[in-house]
PDB file of N, CA and C in Angstrom:
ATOM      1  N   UNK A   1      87.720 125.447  78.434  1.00  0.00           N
ATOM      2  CA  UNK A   1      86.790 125.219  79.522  1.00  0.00           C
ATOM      3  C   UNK A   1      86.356 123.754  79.564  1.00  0.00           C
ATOM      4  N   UNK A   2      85.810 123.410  78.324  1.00  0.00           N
ATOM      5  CA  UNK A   2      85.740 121.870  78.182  1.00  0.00           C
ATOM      6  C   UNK A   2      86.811 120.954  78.793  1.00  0.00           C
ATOM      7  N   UNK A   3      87.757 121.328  78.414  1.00  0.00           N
ATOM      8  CA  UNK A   3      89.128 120.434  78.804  1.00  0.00           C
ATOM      9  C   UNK A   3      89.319 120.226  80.291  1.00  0.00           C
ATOM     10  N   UNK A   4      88.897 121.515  81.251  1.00  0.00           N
ATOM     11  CA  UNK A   4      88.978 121.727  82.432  1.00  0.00           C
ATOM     12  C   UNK A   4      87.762 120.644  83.000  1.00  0.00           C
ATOM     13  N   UNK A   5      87.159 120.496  82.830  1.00  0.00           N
ATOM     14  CA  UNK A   5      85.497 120.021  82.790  1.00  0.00           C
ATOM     15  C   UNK A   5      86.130 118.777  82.617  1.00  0.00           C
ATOM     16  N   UNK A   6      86.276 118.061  81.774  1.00  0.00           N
ATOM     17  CA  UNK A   6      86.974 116.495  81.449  1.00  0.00           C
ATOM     18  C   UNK A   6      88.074 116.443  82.988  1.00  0.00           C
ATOM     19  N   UNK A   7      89.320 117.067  82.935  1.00  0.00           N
ATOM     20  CA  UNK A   7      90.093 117.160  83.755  1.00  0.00           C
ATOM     21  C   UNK A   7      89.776 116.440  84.878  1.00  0.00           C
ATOM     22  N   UNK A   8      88.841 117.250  85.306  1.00  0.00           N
ATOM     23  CA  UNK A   8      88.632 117.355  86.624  1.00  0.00           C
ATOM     24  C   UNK A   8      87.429 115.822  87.069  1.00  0.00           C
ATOM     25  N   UNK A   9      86.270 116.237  85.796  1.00  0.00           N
ATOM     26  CA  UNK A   9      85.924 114.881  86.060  1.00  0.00           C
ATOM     27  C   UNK A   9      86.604 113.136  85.995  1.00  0.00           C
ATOM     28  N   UNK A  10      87.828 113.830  85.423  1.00  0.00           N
ATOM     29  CA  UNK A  10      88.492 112.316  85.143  1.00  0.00           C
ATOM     30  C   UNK A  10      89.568 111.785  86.708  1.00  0.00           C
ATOM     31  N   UNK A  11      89.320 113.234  87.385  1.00  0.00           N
ATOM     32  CA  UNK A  11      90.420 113.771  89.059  1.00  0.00           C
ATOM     33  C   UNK A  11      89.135 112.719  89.912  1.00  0.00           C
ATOM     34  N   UNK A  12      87.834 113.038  89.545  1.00  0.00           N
ATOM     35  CA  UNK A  12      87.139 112.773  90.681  1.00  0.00           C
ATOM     36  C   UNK A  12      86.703 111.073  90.536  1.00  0.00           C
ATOM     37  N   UNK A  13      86.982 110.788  89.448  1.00  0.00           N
ATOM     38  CA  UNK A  13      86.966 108.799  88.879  1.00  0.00           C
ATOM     39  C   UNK A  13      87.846 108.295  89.670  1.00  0.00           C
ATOM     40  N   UNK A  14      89.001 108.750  89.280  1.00  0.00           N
ATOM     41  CA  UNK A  14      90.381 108.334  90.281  1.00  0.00           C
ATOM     42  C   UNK A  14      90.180 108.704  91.687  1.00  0.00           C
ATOM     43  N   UNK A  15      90.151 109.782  92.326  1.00  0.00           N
ATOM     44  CA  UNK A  15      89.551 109.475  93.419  1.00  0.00           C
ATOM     45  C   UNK A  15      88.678 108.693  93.917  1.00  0.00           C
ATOM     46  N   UNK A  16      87.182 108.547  93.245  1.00  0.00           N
ATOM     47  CA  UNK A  16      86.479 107.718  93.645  1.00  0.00           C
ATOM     48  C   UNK A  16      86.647 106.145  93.958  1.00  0.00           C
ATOM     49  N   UNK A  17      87.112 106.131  92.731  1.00  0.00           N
ATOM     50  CA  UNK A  17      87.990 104.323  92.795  1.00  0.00           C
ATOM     51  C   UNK A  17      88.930 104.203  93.700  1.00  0.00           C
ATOM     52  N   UNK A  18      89.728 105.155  94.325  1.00  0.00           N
ATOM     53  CA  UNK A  18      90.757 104.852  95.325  1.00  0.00           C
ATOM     54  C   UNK A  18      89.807 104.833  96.621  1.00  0.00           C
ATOM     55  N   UNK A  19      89.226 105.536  96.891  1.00  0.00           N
ATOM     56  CA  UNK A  19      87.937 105.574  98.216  1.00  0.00           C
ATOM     57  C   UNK A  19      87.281 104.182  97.742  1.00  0.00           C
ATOM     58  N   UNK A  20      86.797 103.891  97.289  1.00  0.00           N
ATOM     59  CA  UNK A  20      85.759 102.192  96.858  1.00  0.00           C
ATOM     60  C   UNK A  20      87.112 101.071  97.420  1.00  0.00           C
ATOM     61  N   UNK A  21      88.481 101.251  96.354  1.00  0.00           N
ATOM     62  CA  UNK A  21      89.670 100.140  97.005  1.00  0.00           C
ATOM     63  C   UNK A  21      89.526 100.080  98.485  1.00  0.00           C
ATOM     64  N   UNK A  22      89.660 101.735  98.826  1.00  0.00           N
ATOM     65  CA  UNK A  22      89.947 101.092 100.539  1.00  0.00           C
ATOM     66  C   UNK A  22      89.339 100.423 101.464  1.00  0.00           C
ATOM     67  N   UNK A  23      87.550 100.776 101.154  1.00  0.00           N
ATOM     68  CA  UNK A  23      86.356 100.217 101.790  1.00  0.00           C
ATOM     69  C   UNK A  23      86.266  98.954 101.337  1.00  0.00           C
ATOM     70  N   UNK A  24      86.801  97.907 100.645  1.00  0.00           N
ATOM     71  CA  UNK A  24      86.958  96.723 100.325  1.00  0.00           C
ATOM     72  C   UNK A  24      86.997  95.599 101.514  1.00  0.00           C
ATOM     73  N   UNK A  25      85.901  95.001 101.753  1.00  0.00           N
ATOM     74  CA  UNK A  25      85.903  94.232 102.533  1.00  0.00           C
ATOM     75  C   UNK A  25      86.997  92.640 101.952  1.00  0.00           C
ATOM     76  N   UNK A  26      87.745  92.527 103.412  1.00  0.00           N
ATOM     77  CA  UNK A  26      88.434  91.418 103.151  1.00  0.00           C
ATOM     78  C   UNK A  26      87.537  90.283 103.476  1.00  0.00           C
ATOM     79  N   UNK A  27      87.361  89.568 102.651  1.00  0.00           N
ATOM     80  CA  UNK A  27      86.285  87.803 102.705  1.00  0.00           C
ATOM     81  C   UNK A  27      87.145  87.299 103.793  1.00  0.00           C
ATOM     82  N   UNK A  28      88.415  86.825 102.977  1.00  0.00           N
ATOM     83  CA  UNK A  28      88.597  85.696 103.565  1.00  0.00           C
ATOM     84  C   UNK A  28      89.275  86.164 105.118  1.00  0.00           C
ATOM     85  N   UNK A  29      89.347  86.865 105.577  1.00  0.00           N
ATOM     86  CA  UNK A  29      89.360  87.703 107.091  1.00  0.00           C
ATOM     87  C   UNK A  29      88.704  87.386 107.639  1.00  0.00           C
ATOM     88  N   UNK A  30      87.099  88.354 107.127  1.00  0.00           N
ATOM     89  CA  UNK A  30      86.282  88.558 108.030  1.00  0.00           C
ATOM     90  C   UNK A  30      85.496  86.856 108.134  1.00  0.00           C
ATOM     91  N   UNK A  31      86.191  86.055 107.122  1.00  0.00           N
ATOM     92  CA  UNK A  31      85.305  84.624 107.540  1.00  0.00           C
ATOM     93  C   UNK A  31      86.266  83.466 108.278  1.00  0.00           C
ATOM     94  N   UNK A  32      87.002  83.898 108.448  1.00  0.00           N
ATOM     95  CA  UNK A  32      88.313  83.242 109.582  1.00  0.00           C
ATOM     96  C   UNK A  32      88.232  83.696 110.859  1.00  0.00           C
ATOM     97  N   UNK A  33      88.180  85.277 110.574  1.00  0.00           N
ATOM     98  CA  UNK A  33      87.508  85.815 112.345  1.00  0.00           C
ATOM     99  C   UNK A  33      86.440  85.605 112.611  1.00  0.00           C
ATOM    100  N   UNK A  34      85.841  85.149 112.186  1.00  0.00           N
ATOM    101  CA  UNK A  34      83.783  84.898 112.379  1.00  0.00           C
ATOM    102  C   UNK A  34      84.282  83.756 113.023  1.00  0.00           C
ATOM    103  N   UNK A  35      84.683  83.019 112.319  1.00  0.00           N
ATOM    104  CA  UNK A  35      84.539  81.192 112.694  1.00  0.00           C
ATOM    105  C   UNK A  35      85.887  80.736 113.618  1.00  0.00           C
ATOM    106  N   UNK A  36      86.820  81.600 113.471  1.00  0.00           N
ATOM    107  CA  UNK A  36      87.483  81.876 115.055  1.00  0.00           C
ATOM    108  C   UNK A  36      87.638  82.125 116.449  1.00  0.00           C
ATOM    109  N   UNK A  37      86.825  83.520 116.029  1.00  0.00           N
ATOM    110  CA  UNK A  37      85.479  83.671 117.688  1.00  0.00           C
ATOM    111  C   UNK A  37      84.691  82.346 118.076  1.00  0.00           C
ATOM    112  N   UNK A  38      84.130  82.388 116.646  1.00  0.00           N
ATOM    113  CA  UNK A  38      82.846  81.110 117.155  1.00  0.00           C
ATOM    114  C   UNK A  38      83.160  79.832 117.494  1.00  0.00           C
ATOM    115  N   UNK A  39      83.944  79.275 116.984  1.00  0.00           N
ATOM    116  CA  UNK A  39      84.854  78.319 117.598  1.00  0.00           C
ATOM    117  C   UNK A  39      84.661  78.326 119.104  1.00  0.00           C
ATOM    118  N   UNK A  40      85.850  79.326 119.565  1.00  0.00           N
ATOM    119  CA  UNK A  40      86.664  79.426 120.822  1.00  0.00           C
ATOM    120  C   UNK A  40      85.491  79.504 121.901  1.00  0.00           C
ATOM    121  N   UNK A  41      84.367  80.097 121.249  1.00  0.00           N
ATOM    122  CA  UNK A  41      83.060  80.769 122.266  1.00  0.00           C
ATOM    123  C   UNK A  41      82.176  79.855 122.275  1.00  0.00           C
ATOM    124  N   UNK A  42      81.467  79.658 120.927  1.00  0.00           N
ATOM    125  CA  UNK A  42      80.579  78.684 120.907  1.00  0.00           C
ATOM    126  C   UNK A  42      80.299  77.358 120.508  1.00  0.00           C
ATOM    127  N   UNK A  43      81.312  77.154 119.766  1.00  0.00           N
ATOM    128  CA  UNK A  43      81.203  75.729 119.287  1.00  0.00           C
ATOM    129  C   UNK A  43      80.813  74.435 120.042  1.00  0.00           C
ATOM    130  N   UNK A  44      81.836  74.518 121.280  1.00  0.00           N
ATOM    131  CA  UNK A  44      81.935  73.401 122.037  1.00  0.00           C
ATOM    132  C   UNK A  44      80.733  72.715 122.256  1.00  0.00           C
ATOM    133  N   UNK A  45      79.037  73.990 122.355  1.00  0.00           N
ATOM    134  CA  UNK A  45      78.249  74.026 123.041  1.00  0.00           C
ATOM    135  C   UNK A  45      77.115  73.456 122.773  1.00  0.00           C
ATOM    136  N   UNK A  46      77.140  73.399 120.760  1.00  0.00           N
ATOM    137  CA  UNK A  46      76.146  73.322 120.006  1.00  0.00           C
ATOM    138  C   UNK A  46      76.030  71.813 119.766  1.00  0.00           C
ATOM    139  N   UNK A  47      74.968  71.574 119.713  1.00  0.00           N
ATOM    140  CA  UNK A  47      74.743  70.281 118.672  1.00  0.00           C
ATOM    141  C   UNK A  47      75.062  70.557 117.164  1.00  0.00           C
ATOM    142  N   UNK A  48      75.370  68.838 116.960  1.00  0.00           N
ATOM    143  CA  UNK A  48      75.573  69.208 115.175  1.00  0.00           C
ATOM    144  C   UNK A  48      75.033  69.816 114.353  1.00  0.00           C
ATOM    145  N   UNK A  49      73.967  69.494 114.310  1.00  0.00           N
ATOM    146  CA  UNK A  49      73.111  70.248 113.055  1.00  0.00           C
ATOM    147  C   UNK A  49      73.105  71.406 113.450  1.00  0.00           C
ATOM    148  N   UNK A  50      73.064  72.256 114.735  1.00  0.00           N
ATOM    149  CA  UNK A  50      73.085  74.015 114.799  1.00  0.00           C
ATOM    150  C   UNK A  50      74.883  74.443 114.526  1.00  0.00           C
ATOM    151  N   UNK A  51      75.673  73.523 114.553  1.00  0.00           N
ATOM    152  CA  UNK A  51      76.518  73.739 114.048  1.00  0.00           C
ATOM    153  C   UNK A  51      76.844  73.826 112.705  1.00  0.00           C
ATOM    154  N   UNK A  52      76.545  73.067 112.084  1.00  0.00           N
ATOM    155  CA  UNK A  52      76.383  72.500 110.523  1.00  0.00           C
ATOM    156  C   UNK A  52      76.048  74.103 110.115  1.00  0.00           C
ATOM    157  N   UNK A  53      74.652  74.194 110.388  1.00  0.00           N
ATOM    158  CA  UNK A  53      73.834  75.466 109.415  1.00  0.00           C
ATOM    159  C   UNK A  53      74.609  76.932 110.291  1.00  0.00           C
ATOM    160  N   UNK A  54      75.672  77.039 111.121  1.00  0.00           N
ATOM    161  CA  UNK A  54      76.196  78.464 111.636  1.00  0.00           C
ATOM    162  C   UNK A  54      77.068  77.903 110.473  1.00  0.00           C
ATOM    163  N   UNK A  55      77.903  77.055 110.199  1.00  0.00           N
ATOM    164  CA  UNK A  55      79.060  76.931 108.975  1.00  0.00           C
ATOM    165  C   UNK A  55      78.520  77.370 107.872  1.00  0.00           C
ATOM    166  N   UNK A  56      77.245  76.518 106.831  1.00  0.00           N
ATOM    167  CA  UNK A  56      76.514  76.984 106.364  1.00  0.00           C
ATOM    168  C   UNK A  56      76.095  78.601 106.037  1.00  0.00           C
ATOM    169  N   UNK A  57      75.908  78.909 106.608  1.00  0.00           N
ATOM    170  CA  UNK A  57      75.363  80.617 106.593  1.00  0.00           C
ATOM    171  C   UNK A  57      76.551  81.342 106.603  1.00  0.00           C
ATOM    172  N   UNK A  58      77.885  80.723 107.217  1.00  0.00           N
ATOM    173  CA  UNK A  58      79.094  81.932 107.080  1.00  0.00           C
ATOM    174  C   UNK A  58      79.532  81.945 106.483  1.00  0.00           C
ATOM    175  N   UNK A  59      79.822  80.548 105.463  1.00  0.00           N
ATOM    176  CA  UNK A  59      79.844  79.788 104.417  1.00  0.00           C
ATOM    177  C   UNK A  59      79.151  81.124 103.097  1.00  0.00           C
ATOM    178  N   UNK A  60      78.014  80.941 103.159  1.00  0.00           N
ATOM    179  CA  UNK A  60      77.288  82.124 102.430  1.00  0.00           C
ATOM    180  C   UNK A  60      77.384  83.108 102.417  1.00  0.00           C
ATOM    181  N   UNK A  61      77.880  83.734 103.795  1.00  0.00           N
ATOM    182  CA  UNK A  61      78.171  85.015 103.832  1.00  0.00           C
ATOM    183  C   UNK A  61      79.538  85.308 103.129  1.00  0.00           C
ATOM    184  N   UNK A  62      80.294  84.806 103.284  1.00  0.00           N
ATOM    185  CA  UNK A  62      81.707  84.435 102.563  1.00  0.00           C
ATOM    186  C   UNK A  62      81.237  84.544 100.672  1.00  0.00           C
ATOM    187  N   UNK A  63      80.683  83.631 100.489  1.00  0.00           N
ATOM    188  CA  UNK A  63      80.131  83.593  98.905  1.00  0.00           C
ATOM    189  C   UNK A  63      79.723  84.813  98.146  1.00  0.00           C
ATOM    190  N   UNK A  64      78.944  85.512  99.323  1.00  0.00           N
ATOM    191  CA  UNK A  64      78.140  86.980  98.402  1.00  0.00           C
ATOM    192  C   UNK A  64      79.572  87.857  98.788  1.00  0.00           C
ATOM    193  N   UNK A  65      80.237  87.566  99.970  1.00  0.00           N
ATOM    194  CA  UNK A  65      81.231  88.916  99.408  1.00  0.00           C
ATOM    195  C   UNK A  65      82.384  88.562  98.589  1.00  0.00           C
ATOM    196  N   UNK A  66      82.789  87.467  97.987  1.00  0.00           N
ATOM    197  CA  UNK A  66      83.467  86.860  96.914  1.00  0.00           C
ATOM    198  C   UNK A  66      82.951  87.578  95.939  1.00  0.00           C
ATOM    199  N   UNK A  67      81.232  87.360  95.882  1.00  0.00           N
ATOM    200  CA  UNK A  67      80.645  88.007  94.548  1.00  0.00           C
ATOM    201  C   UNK A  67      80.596  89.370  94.638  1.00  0.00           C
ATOM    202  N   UNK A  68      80.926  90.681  95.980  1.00  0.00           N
ATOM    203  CA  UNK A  68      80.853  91.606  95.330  1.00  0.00           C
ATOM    204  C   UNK A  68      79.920  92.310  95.855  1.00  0.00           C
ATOM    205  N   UNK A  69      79.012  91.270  96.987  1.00  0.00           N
ATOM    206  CA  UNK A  69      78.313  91.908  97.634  1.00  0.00           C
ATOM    207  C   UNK A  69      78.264  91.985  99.157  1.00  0.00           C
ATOM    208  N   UNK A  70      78.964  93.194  99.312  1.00  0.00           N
ATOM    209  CA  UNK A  70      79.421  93.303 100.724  1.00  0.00           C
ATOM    210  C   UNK A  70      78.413  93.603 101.669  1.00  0.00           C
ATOM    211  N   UNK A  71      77.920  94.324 101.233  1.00  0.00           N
ATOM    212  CA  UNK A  71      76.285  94.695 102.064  1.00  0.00           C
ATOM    213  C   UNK A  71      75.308  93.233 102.546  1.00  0.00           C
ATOM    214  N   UNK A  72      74.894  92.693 102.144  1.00  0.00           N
ATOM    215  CA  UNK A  72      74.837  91.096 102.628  1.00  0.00           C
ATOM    216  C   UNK A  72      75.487  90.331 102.629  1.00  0.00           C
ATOM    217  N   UNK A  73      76.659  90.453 102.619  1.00  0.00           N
ATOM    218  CA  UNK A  73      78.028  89.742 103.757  1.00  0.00           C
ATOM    219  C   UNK A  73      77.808  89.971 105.051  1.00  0.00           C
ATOM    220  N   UNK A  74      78.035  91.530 104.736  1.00  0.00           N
ATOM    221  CA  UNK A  74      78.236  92.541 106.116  1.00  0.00           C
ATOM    222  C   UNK A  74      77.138  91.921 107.247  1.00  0.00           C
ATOM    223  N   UNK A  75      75.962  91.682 106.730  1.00  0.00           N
ATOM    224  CA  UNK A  75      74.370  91.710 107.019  1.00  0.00           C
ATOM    225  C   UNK A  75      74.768  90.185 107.725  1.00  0.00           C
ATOM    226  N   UNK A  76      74.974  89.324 106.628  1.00  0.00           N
ATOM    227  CA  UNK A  76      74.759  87.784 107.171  1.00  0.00           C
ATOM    228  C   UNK A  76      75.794  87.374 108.387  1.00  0.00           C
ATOM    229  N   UNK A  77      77.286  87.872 108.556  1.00  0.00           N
ATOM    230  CA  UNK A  77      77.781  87.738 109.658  1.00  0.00           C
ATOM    231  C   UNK A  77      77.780  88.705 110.697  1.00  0.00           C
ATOM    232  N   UNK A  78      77.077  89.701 110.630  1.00  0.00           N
ATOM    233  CA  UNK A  78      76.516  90.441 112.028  1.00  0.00           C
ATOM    234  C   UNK A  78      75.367  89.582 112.336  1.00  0.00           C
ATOM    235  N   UNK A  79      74.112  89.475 111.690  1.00  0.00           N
ATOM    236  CA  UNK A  79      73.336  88.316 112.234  1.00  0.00           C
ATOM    237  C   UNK A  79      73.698  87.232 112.680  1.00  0.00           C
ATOM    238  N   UNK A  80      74.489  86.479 112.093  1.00  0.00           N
ATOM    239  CA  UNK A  80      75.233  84.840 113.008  1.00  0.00           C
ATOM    240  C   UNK A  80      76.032  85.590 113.987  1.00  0.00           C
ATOM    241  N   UNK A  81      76.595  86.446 114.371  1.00  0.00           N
ATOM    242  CA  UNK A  81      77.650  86.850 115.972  1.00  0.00           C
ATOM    243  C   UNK A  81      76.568  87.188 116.400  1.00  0.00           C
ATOM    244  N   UNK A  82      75.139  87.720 116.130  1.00  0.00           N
ATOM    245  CA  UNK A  82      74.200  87.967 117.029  1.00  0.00           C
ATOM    246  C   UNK A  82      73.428  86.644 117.334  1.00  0.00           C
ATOM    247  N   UNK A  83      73.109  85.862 116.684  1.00  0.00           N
ATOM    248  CA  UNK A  83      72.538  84.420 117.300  1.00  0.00           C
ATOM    249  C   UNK A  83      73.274  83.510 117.898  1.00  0.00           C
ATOM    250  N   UNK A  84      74.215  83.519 117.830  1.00  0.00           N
ATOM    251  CA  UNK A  84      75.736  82.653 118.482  1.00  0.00           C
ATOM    252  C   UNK A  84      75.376  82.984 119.200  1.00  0.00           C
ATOM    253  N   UNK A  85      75.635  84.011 119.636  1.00  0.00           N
ATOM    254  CA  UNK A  85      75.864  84.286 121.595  1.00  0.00           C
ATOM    255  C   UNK A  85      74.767  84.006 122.805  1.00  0.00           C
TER     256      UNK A  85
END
């Protein structure tokens, strides 16, 4: 019974870790398409320095999901596509 018990909890690790791989946010994607859009849309429009600190911040957003933290990645470039526009 024990053995079954191990088994199975060792079925649901491996699963779990394959579900976590897939939800893996790609960085360097989602910070090429950020600053791709923004480019093409808004760049032209801004003065430097509001340009500077949108690089800046995507820049950062890029950094925390390097480190692992996708949840304020996620956070910091939905906020900059919402002030861009």
């Amino acid at each position: 019974m024990v053995r079954f018990a191990l088994v199975g909890l060792a079925a649901l690790g491996l699963m779990a870790g394959a579900v976590a791989a897939q939800g893996k946010m790609d960085c360097g994607a989602t910070y090429k398409g950020f600053m791709d859009k923004f480019q093409q849309e808004k760049a032209a429009g801004m003065a430097g320095d509001q340009l500077a600190n949108v690089n800046r911040l995507a820049l950062r957003a890029y950094d925390a999901c390097q480190a692992g933290d996708e949840f304020n990645a996620r956070k910091l470039f939905d906020d900059l596509a919402k002030s861009a526009r």
